[in-house]
Protein backbone atom coordinates (compact mmCIF):
# COMPACT_ATOMS: atom_id res chain seq x y z
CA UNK A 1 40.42 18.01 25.78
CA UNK A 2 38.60 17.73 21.92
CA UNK A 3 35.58 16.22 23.46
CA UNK A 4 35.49 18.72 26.20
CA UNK A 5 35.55 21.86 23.62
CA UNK A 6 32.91 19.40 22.02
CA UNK A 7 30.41 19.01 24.49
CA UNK A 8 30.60 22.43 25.43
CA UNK A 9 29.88 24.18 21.80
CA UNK A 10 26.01 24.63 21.68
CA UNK A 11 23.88 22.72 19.18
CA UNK A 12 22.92 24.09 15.59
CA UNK A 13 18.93 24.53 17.43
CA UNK A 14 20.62 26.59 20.26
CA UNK A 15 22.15 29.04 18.12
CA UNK A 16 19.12 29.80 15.91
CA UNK A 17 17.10 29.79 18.81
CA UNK A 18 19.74 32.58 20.39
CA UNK A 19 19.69 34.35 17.12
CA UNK A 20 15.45 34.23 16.70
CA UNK A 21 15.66 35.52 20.39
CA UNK A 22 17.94 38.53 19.42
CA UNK A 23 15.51 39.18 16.65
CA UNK A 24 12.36 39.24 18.76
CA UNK A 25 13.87 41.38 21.36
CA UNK A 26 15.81 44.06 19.19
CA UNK A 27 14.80 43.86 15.84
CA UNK A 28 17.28 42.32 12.53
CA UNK A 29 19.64 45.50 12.80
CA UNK A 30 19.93 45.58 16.48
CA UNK A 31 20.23 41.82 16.74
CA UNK A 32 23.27 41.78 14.15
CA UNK A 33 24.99 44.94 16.11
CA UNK A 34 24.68 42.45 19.22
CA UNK A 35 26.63 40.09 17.70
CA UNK A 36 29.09 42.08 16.71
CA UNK A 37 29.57 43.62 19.83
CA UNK A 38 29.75 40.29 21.22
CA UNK A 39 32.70 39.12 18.89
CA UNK A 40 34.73 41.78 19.07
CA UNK A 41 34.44 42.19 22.75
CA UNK A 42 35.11 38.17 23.34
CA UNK A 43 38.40 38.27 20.35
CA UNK A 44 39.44 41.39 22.88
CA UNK A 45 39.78 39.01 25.50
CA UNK A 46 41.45 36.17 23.75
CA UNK A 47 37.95 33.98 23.96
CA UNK A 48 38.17 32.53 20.61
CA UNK A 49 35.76 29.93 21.34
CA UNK A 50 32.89 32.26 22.63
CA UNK A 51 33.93 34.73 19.70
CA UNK A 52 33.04 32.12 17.09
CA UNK A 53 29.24 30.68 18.98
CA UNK A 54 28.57 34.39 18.43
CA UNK A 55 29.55 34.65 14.65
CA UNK A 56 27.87 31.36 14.31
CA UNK A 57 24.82 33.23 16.01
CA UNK A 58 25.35 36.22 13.02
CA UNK A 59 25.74 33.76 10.65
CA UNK A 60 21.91 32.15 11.89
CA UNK A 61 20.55 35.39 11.72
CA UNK A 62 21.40 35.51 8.02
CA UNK A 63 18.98 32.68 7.39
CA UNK A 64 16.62 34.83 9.59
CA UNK A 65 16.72 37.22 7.33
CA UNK A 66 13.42 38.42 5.30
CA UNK A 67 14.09 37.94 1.37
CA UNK A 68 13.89 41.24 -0.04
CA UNK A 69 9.81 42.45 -0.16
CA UNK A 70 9.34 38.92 2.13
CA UNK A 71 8.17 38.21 5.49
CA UNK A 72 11.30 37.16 7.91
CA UNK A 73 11.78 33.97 8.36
C-alpha cells in the first residue's frame, strides 16, 4: 500500500512545473488563490493526499516568488 501512495505522489519537477504553469496562466496572486481553493475543496472531501500535492504546489510557488524589487523567478 506505501509504495502505491509512493508511486502515485508526483515528483519535486512536476509540482514546480504545476506551480510555474499556475503562474503563467493567472498571475502570483491568482495562482496562490488556486491553490487554496484546491486544498480546501480536496480537505472538504476527505482527500488528504490530493490536499497536500496542492500545498506542496503553494509551497513551490513560494520559491517562484520575485524577491522584493526582483524579477520572479
Amino acid at each position: 500500500m506505501l509504495l502505491r501512495i509512493i508511486a502515485e505522489m508526483p515528483s519535486q519537477r512536476d509540482i514546480y512545473a504545476t506551480a510555474k504553469l499556475l503562474v503563467d496562466r493567472h498571475g502570483l496572486d491568482g495562482a496562490r488563490d488556486h491553490c487554496r481553493d484546491r486544498v480546501e475543496a480536496l480537505t472538504a472531501e476527505g482527500d488528504k493526499m490530493g490536499a497536500h500535492v496542492w500545498d506542496q504546489v503553494r509551497l513551490a510557488l513560494l520559491d517562484l516568488s520575485p524577491a522584493p524589487g526582483g524579477p520572479i523567478n
